[in-house]
Protein backbone atom coordinates (compact mmCIF):
# COMPACT_ATOMS: atom_id res chain seq x y z
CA UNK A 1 4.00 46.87 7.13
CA UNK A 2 7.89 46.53 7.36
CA UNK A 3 9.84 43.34 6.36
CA UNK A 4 11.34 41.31 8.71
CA UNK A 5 14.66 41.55 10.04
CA UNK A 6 16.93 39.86 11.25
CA UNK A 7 15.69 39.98 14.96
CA UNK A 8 12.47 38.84 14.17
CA UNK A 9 11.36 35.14 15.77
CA UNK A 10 12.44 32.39 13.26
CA UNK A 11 8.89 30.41 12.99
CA UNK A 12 9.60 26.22 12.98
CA UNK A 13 9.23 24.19 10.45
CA UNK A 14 8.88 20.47 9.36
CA UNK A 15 7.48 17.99 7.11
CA UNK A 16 4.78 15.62 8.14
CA UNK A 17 3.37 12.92 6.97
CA UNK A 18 0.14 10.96 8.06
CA UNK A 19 -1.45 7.59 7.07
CA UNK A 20 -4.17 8.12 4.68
CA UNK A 21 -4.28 11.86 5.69
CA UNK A 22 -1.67 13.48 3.10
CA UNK A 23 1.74 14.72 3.06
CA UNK A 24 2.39 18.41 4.50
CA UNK A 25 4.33 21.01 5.50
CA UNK A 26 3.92 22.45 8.91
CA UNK A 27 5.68 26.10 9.95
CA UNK A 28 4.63 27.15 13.66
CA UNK A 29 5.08 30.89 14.41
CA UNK A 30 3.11 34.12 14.47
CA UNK A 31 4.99 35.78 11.79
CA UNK A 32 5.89 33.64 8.46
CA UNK A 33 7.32 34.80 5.47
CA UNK A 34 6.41 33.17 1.97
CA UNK A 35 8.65 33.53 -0.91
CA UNK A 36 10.56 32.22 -3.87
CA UNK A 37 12.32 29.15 -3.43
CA UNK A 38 15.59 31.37 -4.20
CA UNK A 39 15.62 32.98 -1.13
CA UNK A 40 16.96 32.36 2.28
CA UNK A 41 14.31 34.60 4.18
CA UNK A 42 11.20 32.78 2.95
CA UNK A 43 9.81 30.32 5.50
CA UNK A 44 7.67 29.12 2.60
CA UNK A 45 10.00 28.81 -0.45
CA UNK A 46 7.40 28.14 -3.20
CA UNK A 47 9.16 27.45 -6.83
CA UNK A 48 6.79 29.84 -8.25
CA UNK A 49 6.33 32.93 -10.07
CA UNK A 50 7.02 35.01 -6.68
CA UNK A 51 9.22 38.25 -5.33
CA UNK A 52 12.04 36.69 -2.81
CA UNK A 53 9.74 38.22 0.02
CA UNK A 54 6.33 38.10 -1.70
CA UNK A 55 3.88 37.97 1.63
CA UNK A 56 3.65 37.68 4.93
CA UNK A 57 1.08 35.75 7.30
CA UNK A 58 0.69 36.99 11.08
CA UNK A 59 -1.48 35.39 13.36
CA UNK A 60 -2.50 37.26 16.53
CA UNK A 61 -5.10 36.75 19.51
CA UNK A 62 -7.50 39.81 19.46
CA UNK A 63 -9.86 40.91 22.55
CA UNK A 64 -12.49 41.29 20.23
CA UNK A 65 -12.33 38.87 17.47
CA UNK A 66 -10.27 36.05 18.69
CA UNK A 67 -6.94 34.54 17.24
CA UNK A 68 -6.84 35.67 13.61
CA UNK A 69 -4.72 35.53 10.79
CA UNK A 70 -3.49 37.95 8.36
CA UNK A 71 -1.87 38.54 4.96
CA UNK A 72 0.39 41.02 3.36
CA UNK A 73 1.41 41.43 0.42
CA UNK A 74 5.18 42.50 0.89
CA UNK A 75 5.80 43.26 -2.90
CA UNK A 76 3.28 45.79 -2.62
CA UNK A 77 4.62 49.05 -0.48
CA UNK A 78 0.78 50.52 -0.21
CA UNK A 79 -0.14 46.23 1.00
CA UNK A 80 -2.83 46.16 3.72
CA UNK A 81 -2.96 43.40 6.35
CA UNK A 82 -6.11 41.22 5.10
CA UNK A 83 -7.80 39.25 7.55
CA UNK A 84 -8.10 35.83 6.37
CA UNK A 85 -11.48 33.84 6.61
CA UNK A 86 -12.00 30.23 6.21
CA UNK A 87 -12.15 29.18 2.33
CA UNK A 88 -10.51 32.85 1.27
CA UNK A 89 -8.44 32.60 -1.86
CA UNK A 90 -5.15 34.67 -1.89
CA UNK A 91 -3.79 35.35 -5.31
CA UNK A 92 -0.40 35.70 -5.41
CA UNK A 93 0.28 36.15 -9.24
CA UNK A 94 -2.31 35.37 -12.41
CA UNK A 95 -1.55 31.79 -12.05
CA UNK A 96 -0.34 30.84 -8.46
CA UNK A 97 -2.74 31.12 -5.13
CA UNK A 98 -3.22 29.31 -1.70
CA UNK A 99 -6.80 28.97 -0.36
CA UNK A 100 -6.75 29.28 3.72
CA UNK A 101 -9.16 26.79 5.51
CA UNK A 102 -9.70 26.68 9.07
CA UNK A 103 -12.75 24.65 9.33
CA UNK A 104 -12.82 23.96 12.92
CA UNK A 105 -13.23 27.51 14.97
CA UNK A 106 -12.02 25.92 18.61
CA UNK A 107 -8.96 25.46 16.83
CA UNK A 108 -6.39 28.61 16.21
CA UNK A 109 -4.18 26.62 13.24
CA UNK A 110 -4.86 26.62 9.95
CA UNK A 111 -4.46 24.77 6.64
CA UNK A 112 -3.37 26.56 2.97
CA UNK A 113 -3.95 24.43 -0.01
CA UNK A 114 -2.06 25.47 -2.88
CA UNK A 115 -3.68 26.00 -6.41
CA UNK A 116 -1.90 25.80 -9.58
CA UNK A 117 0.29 23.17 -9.01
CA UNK A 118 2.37 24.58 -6.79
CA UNK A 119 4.57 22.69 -4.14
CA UNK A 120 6.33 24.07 -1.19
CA UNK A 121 9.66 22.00 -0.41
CA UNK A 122 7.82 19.10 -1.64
CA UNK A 123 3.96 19.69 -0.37
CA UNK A 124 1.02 21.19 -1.74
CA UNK A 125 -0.86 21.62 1.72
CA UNK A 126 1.15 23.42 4.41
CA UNK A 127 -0.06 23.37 8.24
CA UNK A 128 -0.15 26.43 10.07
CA UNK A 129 0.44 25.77 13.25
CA UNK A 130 -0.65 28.44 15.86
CA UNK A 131 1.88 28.44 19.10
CA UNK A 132 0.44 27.70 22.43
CA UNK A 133 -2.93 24.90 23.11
CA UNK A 134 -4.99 27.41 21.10
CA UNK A 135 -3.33 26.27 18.14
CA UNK A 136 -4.29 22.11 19.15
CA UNK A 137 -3.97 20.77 15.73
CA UNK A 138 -6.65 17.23 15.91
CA UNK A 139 -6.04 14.48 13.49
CA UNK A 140 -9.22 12.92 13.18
CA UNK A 141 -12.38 11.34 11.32
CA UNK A 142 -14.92 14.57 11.06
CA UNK A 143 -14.14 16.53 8.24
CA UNK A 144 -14.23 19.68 10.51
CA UNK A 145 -10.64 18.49 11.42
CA UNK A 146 -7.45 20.44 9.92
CA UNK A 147 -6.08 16.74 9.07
CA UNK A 148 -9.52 14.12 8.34
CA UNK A 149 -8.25 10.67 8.17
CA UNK A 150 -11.03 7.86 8.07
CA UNK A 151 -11.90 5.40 10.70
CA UNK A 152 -10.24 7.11 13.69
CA UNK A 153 -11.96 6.58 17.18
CA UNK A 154 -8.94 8.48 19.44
CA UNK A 155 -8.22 11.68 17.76
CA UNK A 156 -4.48 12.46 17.85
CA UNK A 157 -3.27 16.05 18.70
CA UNK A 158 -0.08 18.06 17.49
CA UNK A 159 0.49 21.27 19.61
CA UNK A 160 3.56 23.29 20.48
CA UNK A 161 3.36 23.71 23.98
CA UNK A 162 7.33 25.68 25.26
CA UNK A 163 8.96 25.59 22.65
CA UNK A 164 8.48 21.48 21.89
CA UNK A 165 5.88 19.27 19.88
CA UNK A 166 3.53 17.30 21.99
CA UNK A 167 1.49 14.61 20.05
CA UNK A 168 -1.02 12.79 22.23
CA UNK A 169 -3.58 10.05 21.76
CA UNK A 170 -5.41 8.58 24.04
CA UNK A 171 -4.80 5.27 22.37
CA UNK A 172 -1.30 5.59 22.93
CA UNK A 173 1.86 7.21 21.72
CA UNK A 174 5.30 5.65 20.73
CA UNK A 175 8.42 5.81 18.51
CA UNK A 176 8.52 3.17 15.89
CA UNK A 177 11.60 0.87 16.93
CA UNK A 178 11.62 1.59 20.32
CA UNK A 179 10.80 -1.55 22.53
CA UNK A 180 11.33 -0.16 26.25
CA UNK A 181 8.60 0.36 27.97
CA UNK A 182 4.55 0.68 26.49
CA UNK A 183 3.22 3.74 24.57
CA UNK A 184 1.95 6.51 26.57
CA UNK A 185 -0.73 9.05 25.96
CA UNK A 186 1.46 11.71 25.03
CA UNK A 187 5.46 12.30 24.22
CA UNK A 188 7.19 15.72 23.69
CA UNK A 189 9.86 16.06 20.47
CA UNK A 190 12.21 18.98 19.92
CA UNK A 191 10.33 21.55 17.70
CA UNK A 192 11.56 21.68 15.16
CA UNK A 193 12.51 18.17 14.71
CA UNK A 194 16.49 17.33 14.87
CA UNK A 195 16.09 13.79 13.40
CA UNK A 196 13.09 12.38 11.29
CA UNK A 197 10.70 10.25 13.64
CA UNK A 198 8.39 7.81 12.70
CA UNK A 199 5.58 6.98 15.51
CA UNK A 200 2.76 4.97 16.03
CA UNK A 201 -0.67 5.98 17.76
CA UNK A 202 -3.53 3.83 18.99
CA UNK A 203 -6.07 6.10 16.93
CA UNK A 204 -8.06 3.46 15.31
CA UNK A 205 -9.97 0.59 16.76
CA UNK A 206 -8.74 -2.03 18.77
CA UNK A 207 -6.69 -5.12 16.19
CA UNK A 208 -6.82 -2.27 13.51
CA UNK A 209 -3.28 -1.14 12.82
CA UNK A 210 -1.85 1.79 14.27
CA UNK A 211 -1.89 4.91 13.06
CA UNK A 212 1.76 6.07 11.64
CA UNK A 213 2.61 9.66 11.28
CA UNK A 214 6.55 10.54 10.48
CA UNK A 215 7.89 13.99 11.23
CA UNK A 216 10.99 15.13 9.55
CA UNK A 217 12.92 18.16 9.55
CA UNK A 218 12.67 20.84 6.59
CA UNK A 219 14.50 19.70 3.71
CA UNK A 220 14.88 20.67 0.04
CA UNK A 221 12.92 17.23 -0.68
CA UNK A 222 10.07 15.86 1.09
CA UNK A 223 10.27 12.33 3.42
CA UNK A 224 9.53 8.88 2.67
CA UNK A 225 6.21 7.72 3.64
CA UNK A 226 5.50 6.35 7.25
CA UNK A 227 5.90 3.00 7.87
CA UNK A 228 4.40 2.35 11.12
CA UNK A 229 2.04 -0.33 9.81
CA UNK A 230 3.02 -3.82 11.58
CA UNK A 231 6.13 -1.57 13.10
């Protein structure tokens, strides 16, 4: 496999962070690049013992087996593409990996937790996000779900649907600080983000507090915590 140029896609990227679900983050593309933190052409600058280009993940749909992804070791010239399995550990030196989880199969995103410490721009966990409604990333109460969060009765959704980020909830949708009009079930947000946004679902019960989720563009340092409690 070749490295990417400079007319390859440039996947999107973003932080997120969810009420009692964890700080991540996301990168939505088919083609992503991880790498040392030194280097412009890593979409996943890890400050690790790692080459500038170290790997590469593709995700593609396949007749046969369904949307997949892949890794390749770039600092390796003789690298296969591997096809990644849920719970598959990719070593990426002695003492730095990622294990890939995609627990729920009707979903096409996935989730890499990173192992020794690690951090990407300020997360250990970094969201896959597969383009298109195959890639419907559920926030939710199961623990099948690519982001669990307890006592949630409307699961939320994250999916980039032409080029944007549409979050939905069937409890309701709206930007913290915003007093015009009600929440609605979904709303659509530049992807990547231009500006952080905090927002507020109806995911929990009814007289619970809303669920708050902030999305922030990629930075060298990750966001403050969501505040959408009371907001």
């Amino acid at each position: 496999m070749t490295p990417p140029d400079a007319a390859s896609p440039v996947p999107a990227r973003f932080h997120l962070a969810v009420d009692d679900g964890g700080e991540f983050f996301a990168v939505c593309g088919r083609r992503i690049v991880l790498g040392h933190v030194r280097s412009a052409r890593a979409d996943l600058p890890l400050l690790a013992d790692v080459e500038d280009e170290h790997g590469c993940l593709e995700f593609d749909l396949s007749f046969h087996a369904g949307p997949r992804w892949r890794f390749t070791a770039l600092a390796r010239p003789d690298g296969d593409a591997r096809p990644l399995v849920d719970g598959a550990i990719i070593e990426l030196s002695p003492r730095v990996g990622m294990r890939f989880r995609r627990p729920e199969a009707s979903s096409a995103s996935a989730r890499l937790e990173l192992l020794g410490g690690v951090e990407c721009l300020g997360a250990r966990t970094i969201l896959l996000l597969a383009p298109g409604r195959g890639g419907r990333l559920r926030i939710g109460s199961r623990q099948d779900r690519l982001v669990p969060v307890p006592e949630v009765v409307h699961e939320a959704t994250l999916e980039e649907e032409a080029g944007e980020l549409r979050v939905a909830c069937a409890g309701g949708v709206r930007i913290c600080g915003v007093s015009a009009g009600g929440p609605g079930p979904s709303l659509r947000i530049p992807l990547p983000p231009t500006r952080a946004l905090a927002l507020a679902l109806g995911a929990r019960a009814e007289g619970r507090a809303p669920l708050g989720i902030l999305l922030a563009p990629a930075r060298m340092e990750p966001p403050p915590r969501p505040e959408a409690r009371g907001a």
